[in-house]
Every structure is written in structure tokens, then in C-alpha cells.
ModelCIF file with pLDDT and N, C-alpha, C, O atoms, coordinates in Angstrom:
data_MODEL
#
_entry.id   MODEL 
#
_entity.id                         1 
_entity.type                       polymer 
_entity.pdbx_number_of_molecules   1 
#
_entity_poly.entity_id                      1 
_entity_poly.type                           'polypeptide(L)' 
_entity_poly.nstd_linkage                   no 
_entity_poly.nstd_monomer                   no 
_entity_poly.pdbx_seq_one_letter_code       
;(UNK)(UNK)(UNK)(UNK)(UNK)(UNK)(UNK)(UNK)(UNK)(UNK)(UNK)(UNK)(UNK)(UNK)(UNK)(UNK)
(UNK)(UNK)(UNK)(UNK)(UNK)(UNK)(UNK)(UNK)(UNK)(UNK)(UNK)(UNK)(UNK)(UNK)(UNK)(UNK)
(UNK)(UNK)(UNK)(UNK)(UNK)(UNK)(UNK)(UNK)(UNK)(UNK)(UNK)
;
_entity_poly.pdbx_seq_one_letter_code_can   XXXXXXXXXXXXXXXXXXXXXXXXXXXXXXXXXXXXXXXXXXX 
_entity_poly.pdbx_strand_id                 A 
#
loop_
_entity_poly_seq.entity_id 
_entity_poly_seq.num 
_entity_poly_seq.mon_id 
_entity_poly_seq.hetero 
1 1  UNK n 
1 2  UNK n 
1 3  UNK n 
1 4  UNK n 
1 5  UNK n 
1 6  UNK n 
1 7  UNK n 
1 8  UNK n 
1 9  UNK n 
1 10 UNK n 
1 11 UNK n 
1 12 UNK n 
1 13 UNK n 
1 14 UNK n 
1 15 UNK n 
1 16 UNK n 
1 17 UNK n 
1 18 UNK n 
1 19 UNK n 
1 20 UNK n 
1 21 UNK n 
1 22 UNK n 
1 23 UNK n 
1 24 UNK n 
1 25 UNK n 
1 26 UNK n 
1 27 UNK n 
1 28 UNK n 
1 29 UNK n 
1 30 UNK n 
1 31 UNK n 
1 32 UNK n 
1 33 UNK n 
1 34 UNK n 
1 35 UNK n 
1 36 UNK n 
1 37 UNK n 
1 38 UNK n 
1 39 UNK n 
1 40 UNK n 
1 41 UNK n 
1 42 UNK n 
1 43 UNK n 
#
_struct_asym.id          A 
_struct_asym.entity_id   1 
#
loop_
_ma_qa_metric.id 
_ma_qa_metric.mode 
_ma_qa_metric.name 
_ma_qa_metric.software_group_id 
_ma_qa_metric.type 
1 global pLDDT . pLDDT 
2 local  pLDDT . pLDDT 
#
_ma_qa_metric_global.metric_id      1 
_ma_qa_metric_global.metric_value   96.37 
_ma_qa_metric_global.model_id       1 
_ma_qa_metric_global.ordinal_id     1 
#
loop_
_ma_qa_metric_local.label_asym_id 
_ma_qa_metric_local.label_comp_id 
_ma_qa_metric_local.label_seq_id 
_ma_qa_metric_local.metric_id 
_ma_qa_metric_local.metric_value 
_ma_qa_metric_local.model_id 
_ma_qa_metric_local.ordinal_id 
A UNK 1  2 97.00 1 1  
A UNK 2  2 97.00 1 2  
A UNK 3  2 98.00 1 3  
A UNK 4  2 97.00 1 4  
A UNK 5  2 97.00 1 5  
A UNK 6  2 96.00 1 6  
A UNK 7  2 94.00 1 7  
A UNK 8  2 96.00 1 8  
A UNK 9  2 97.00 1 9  
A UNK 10 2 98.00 1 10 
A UNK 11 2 98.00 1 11 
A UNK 12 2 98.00 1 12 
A UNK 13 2 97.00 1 13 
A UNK 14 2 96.00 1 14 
A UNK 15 2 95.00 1 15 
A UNK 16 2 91.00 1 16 
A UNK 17 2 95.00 1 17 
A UNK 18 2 98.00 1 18 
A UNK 19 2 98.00 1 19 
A UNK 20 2 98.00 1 20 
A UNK 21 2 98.00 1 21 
A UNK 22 2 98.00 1 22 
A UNK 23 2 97.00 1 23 
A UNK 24 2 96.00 1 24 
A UNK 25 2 97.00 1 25 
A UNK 26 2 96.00 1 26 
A UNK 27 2 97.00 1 27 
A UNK 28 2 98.00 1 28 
A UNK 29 2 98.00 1 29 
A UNK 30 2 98.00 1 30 
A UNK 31 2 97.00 1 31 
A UNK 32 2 95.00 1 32 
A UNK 33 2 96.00 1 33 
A UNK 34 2 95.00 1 34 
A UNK 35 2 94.00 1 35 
A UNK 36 2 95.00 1 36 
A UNK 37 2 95.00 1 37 
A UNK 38 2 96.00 1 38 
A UNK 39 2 95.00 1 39 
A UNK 40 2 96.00 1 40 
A UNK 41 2 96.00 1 41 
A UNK 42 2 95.00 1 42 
A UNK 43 2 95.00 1 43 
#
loop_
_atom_site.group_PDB 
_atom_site.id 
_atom_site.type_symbol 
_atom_site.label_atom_id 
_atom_site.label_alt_id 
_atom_site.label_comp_id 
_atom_site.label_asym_id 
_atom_site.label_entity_id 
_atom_site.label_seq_id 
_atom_site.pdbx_PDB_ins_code 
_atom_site.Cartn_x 
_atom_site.Cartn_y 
_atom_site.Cartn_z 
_atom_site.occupancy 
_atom_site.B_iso_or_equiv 
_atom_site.pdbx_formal_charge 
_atom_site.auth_seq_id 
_atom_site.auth_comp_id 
_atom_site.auth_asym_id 
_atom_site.auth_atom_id 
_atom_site.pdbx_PDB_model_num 
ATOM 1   N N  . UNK A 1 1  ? 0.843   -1.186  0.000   1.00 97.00 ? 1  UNK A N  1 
ATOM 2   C CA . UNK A 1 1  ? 0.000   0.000   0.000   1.00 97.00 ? 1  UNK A CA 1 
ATOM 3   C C  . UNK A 1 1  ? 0.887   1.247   0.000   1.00 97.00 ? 1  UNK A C  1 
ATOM 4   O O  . UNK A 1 1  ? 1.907   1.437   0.662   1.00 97.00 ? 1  UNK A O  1 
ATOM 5   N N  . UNK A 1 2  ? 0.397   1.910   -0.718  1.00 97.00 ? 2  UNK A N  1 
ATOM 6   C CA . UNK A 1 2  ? 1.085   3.489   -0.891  1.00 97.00 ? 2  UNK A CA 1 
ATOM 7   C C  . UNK A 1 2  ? 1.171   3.899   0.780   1.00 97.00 ? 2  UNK A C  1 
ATOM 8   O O  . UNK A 1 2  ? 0.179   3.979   1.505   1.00 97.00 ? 2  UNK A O  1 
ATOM 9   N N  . UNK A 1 3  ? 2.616   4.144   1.229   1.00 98.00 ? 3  UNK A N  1 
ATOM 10  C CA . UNK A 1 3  ? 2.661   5.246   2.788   1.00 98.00 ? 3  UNK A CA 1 
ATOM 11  C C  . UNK A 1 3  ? 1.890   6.187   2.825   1.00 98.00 ? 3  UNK A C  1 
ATOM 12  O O  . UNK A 1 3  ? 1.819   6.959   1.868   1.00 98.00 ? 3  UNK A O  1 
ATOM 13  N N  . UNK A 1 4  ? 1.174   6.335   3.877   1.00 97.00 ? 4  UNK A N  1 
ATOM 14  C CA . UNK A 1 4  ? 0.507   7.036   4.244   1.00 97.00 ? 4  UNK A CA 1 
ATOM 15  C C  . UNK A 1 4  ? 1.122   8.079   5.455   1.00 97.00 ? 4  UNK A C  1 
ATOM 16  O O  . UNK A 1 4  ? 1.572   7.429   6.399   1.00 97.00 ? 4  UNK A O  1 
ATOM 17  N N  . UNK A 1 5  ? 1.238   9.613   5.630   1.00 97.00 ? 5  UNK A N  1 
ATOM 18  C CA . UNK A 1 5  ? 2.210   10.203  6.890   1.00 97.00 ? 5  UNK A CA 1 
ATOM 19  C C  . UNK A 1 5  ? 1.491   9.743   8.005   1.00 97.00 ? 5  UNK A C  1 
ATOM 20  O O  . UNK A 1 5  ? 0.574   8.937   7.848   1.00 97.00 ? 5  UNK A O  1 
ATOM 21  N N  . UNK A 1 6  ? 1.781   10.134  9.030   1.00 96.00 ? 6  UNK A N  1 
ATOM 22  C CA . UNK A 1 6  ? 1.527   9.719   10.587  1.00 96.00 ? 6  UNK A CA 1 
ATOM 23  C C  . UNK A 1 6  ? 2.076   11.231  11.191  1.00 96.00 ? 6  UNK A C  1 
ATOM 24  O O  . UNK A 1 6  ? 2.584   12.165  10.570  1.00 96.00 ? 6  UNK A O  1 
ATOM 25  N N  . UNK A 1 7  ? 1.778   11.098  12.608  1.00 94.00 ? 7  UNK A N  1 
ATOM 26  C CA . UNK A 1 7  ? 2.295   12.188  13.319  1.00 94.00 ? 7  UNK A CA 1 
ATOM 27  C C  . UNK A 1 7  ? 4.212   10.664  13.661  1.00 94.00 ? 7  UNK A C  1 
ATOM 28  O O  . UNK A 1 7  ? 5.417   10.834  13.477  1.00 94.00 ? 7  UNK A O  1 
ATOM 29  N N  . UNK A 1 8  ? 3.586   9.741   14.051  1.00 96.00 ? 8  UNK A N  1 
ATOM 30  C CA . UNK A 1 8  ? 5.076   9.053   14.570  1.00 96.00 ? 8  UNK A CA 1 
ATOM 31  C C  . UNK A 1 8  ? 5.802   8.852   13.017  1.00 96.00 ? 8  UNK A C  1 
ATOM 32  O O  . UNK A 1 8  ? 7.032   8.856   12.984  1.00 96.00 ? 8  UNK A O  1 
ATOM 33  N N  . UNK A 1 9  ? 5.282   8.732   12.145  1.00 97.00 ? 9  UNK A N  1 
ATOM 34  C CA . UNK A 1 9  ? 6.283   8.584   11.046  1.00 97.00 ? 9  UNK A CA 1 
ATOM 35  C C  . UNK A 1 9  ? 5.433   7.989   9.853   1.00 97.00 ? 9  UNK A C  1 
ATOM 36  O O  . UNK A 1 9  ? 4.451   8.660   9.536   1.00 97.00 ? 9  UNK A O  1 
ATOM 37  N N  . UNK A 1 10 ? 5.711   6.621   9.022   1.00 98.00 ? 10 UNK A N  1 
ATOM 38  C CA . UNK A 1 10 ? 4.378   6.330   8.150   1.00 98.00 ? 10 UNK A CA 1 
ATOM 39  C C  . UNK A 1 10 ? 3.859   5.264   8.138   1.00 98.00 ? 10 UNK A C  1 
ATOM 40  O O  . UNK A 1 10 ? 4.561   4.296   8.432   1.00 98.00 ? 10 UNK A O  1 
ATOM 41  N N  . UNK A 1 11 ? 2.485   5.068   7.805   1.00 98.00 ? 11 UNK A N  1 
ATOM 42  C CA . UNK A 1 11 ? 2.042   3.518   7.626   1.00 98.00 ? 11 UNK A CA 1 
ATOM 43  C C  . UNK A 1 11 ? 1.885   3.210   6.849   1.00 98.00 ? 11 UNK A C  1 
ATOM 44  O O  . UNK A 1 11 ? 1.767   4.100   6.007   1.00 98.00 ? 11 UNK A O  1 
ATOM 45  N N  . UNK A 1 12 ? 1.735   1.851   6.352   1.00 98.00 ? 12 UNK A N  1 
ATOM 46  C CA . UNK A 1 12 ? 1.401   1.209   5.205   1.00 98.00 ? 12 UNK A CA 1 
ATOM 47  C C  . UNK A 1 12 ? 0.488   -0.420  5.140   1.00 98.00 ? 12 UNK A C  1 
ATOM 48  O O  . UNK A 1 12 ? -0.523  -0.620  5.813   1.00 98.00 ? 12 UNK A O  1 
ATOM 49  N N  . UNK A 1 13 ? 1.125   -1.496  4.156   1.00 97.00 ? 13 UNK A N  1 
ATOM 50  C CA . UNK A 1 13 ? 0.477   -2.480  4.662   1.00 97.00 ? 13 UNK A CA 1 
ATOM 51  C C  . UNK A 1 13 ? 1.398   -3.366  3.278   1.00 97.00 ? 13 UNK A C  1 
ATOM 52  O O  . UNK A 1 13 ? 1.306   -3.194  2.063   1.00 97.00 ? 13 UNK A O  1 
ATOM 53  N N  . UNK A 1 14 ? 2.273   -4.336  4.080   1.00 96.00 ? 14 UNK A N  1 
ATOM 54  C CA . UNK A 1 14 ? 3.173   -5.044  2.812   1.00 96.00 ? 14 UNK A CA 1 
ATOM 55  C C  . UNK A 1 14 ? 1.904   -5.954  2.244   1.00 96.00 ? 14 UNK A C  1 
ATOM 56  O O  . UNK A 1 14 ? 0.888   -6.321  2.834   1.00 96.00 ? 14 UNK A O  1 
ATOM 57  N N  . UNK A 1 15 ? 2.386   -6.206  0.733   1.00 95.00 ? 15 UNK A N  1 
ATOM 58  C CA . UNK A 1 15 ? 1.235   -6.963  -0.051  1.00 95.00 ? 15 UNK A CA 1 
ATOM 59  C C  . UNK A 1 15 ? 1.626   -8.280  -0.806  1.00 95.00 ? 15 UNK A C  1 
ATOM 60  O O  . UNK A 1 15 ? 1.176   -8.697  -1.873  1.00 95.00 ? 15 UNK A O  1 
ATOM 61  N N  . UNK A 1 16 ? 2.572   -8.830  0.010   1.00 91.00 ? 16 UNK A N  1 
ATOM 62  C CA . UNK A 1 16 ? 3.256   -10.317 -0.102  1.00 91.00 ? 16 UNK A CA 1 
ATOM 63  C C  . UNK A 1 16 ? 4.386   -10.095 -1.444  1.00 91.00 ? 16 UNK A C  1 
ATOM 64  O O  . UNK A 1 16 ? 5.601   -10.293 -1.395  1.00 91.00 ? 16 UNK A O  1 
ATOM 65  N N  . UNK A 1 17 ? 3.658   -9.671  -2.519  1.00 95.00 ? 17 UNK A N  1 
ATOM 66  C CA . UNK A 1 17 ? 4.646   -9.513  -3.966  1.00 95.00 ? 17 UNK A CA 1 
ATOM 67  C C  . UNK A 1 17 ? 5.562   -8.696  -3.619  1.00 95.00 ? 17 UNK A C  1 
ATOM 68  O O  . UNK A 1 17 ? 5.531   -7.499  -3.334  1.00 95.00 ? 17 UNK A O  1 
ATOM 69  N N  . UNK A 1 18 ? 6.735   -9.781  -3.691  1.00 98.00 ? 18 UNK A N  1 
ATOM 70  C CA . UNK A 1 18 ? 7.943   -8.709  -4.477  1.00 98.00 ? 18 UNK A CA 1 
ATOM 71  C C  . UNK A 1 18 ? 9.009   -9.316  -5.608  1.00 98.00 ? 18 UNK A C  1 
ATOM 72  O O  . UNK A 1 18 ? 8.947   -10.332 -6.301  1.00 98.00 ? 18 UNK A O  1 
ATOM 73  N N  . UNK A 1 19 ? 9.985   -8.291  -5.505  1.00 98.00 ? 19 UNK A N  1 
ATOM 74  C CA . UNK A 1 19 ? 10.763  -8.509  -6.765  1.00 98.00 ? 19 UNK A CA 1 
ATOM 75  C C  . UNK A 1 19 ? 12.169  -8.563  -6.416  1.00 98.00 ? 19 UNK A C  1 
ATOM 76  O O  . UNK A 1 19 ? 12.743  -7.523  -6.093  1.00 98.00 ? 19 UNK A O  1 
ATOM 77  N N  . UNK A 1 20 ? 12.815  -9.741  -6.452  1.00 98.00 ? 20 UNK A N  1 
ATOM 78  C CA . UNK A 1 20 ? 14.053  -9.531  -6.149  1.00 98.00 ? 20 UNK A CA 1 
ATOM 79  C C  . UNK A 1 20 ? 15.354  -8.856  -7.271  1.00 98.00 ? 20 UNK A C  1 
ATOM 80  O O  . UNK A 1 20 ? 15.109  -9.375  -8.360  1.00 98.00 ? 20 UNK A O  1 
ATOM 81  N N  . UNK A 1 21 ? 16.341  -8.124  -7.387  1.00 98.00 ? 21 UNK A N  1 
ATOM 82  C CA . UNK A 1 21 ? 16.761  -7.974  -8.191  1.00 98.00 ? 21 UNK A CA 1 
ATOM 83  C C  . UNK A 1 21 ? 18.230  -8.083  -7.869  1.00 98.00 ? 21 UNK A C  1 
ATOM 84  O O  . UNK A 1 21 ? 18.488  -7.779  -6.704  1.00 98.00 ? 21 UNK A O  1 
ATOM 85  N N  . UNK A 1 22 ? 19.370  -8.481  -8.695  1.00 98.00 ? 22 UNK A N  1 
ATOM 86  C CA . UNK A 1 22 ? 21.073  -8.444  -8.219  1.00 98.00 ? 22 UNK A CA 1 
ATOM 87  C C  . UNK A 1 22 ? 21.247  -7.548  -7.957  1.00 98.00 ? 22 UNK A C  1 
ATOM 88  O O  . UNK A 1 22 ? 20.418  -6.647  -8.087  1.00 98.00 ? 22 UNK A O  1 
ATOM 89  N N  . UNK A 1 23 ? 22.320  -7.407  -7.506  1.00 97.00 ? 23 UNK A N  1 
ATOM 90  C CA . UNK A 1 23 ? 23.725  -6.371  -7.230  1.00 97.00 ? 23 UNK A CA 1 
ATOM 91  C C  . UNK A 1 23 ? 23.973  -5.523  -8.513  1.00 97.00 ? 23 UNK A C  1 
ATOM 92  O O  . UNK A 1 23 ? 24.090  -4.298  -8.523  1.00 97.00 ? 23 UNK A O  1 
ATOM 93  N N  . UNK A 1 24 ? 24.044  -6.450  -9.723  1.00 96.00 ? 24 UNK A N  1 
ATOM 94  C CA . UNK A 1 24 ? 24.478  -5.197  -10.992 1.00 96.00 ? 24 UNK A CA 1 
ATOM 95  C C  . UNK A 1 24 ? 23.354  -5.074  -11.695 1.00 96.00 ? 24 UNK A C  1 
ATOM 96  O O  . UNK A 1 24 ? 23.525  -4.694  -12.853 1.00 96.00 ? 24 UNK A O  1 
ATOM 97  N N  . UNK A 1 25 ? 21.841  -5.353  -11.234 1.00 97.00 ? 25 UNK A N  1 
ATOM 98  C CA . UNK A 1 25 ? 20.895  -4.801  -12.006 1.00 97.00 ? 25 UNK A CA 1 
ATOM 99  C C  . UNK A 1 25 ? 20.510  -5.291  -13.519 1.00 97.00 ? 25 UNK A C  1 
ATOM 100 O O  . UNK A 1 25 ? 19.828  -4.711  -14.364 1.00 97.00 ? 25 UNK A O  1 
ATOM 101 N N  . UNK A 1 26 ? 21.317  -6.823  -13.588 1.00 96.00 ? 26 UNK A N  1 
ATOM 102 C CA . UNK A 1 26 ? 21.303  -7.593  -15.032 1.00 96.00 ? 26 UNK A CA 1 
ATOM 103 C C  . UNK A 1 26 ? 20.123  -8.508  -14.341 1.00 96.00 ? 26 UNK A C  1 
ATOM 104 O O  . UNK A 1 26 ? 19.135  -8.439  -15.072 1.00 96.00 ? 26 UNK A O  1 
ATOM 105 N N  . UNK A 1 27 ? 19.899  -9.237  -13.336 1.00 97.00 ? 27 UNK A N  1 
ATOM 106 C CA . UNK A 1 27 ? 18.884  -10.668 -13.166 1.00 97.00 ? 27 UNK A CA 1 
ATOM 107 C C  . UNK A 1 27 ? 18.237  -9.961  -12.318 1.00 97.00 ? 27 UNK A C  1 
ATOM 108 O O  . UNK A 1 27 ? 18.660  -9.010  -11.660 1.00 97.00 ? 27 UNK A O  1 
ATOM 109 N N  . UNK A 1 28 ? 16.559  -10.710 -12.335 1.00 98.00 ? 28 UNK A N  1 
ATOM 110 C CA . UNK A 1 28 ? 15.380  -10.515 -11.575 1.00 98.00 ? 28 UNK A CA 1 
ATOM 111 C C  . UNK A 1 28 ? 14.602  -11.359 -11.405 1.00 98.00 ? 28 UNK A C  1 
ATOM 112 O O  . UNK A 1 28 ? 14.349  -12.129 -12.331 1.00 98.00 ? 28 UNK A O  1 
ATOM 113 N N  . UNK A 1 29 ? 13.887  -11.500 -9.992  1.00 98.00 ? 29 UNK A N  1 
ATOM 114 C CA . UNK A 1 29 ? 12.829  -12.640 -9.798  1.00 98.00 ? 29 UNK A CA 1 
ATOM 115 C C  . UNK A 1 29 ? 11.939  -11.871 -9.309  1.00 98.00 ? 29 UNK A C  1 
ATOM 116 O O  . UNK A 1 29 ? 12.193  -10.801 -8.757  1.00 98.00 ? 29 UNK A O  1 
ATOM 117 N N  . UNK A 1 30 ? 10.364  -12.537 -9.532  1.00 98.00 ? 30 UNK A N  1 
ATOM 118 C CA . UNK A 1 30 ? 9.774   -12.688 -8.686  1.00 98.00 ? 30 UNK A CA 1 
ATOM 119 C C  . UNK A 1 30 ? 10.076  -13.276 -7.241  1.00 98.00 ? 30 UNK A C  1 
ATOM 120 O O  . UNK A 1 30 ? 11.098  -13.923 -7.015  1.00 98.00 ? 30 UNK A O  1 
ATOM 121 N N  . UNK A 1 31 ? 9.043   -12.984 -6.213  1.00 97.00 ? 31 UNK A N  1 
ATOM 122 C CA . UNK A 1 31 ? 9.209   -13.384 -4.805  1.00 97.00 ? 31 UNK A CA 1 
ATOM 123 C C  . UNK A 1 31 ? 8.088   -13.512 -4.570  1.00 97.00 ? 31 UNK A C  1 
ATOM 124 O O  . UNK A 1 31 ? 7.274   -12.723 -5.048  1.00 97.00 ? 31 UNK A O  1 
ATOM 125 N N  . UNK A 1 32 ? 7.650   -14.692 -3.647  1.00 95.00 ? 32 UNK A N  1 
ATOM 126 C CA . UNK A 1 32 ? 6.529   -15.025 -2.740  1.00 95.00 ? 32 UNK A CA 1 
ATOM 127 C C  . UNK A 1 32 ? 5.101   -14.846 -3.244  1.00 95.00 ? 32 UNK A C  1 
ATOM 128 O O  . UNK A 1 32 ? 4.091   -14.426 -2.681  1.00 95.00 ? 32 UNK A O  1 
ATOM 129 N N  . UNK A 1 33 ? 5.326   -15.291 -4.471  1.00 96.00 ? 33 UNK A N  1 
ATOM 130 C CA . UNK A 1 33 ? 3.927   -15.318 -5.821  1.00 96.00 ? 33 UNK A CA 1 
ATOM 131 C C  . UNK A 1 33 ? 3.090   -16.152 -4.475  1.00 96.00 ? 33 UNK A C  1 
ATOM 132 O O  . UNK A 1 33 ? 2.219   -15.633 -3.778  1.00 96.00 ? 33 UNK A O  1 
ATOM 133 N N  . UNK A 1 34 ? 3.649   -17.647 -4.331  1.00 95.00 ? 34 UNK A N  1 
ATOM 134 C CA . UNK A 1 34 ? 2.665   -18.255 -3.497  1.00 95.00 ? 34 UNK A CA 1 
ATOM 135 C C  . UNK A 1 34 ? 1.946   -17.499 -2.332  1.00 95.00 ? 34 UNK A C  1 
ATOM 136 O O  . UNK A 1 34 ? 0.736   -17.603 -2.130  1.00 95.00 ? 34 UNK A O  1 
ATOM 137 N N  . UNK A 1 35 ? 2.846   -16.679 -1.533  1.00 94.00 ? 35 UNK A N  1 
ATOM 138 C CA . UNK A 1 35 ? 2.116   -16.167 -0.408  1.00 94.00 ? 35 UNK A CA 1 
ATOM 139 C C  . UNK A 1 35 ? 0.812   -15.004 -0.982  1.00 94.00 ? 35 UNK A C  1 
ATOM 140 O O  . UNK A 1 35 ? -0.263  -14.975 -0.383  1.00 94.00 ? 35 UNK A O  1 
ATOM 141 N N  . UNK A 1 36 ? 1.031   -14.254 -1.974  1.00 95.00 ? 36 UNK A N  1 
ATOM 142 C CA . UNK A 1 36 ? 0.327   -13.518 -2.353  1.00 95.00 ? 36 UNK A CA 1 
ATOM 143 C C  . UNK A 1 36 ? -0.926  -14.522 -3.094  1.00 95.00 ? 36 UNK A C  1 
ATOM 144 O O  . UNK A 1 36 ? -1.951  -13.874 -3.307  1.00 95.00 ? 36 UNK A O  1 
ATOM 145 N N  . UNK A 1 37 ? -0.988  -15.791 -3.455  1.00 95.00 ? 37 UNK A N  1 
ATOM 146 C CA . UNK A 1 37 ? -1.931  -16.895 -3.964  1.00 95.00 ? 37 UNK A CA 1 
ATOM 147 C C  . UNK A 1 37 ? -2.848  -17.392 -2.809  1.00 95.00 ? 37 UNK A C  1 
ATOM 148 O O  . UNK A 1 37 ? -4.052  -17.647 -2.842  1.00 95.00 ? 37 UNK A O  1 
ATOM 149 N N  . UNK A 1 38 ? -2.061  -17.454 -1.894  1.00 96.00 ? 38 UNK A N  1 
ATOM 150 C CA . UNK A 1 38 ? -2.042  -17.405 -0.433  1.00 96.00 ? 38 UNK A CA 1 
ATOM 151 C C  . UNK A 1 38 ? -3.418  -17.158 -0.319  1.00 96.00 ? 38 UNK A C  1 
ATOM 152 O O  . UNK A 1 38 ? -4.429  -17.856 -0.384  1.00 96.00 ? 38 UNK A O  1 
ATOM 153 N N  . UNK A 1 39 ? -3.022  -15.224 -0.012  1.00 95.00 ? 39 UNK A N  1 
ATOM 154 C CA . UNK A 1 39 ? -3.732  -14.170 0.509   1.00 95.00 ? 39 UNK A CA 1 
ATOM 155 C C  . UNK A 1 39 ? -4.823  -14.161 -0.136  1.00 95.00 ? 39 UNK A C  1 
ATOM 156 O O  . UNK A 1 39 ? -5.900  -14.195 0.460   1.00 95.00 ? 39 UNK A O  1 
ATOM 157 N N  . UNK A 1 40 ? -4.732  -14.111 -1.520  1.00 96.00 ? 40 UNK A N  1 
ATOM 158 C CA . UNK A 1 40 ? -5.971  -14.034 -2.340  1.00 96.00 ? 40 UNK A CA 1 
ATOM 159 C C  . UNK A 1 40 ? -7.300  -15.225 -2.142  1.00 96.00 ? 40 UNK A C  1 
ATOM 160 O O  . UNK A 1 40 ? -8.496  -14.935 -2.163  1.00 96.00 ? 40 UNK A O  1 
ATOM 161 N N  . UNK A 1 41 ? -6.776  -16.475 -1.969  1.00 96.00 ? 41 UNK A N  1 
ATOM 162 C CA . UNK A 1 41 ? -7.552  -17.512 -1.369  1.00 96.00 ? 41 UNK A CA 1 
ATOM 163 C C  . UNK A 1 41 ? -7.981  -17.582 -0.106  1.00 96.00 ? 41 UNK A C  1 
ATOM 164 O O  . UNK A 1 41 ? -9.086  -18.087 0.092   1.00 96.00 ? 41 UNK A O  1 
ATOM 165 N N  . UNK A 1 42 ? -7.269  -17.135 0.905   1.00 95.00 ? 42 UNK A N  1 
ATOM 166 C CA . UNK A 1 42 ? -8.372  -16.185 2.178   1.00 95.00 ? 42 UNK A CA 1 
ATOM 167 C C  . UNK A 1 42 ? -8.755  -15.570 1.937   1.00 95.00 ? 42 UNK A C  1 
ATOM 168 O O  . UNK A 1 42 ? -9.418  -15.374 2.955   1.00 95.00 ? 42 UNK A O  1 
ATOM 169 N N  . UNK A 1 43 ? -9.214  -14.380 0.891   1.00 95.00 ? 43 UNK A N  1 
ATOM 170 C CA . UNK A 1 43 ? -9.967  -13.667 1.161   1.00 95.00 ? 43 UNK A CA 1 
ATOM 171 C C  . UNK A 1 43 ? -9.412  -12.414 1.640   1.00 95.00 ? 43 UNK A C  1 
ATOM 172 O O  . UNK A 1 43 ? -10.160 -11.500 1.987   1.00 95.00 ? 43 UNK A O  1 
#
């Protein structure tokens, strides 16, 4: 979720997907497709 400000600092809400990428910016993965398959199947 997009940060939102706070008076203590910001909130948000992680959304399982991410993207891993190297050190020199040549290779990339997906990450944690399942957990986000997961989430979507709870509901």
C-alpha cells in the first residue's frame, strides 16, 4: 500500500509480492507469488 504520513512517522500495509533484483541490475525474480496466492484464497 502506498505510505501514508503519521504524526510518529508512516504507515502502510506489505502486499506479499515482491521482486528480487542483483547487485548489478542484469537478473530478476519474482518473490513469494505463493504467499500472495495465499492471501488471495483467504480472502
Amino acid at each position: 500500500e502506498p505510505l501514508a504520513r503519521t504524526q510518529l512517522g508512516f504507515d502502510y500495509m506489505d502486499l506479499a509480492l515482491d521482486i528480487v533484483i542483483n547487485a548489478n541490475q542484469e537478473e530478476w525474480r519474482w518473490k513469494d507469488e505463493d504467499e500472495l496466492q495465499e492471501a488471495v484464497e483467504e480472502g
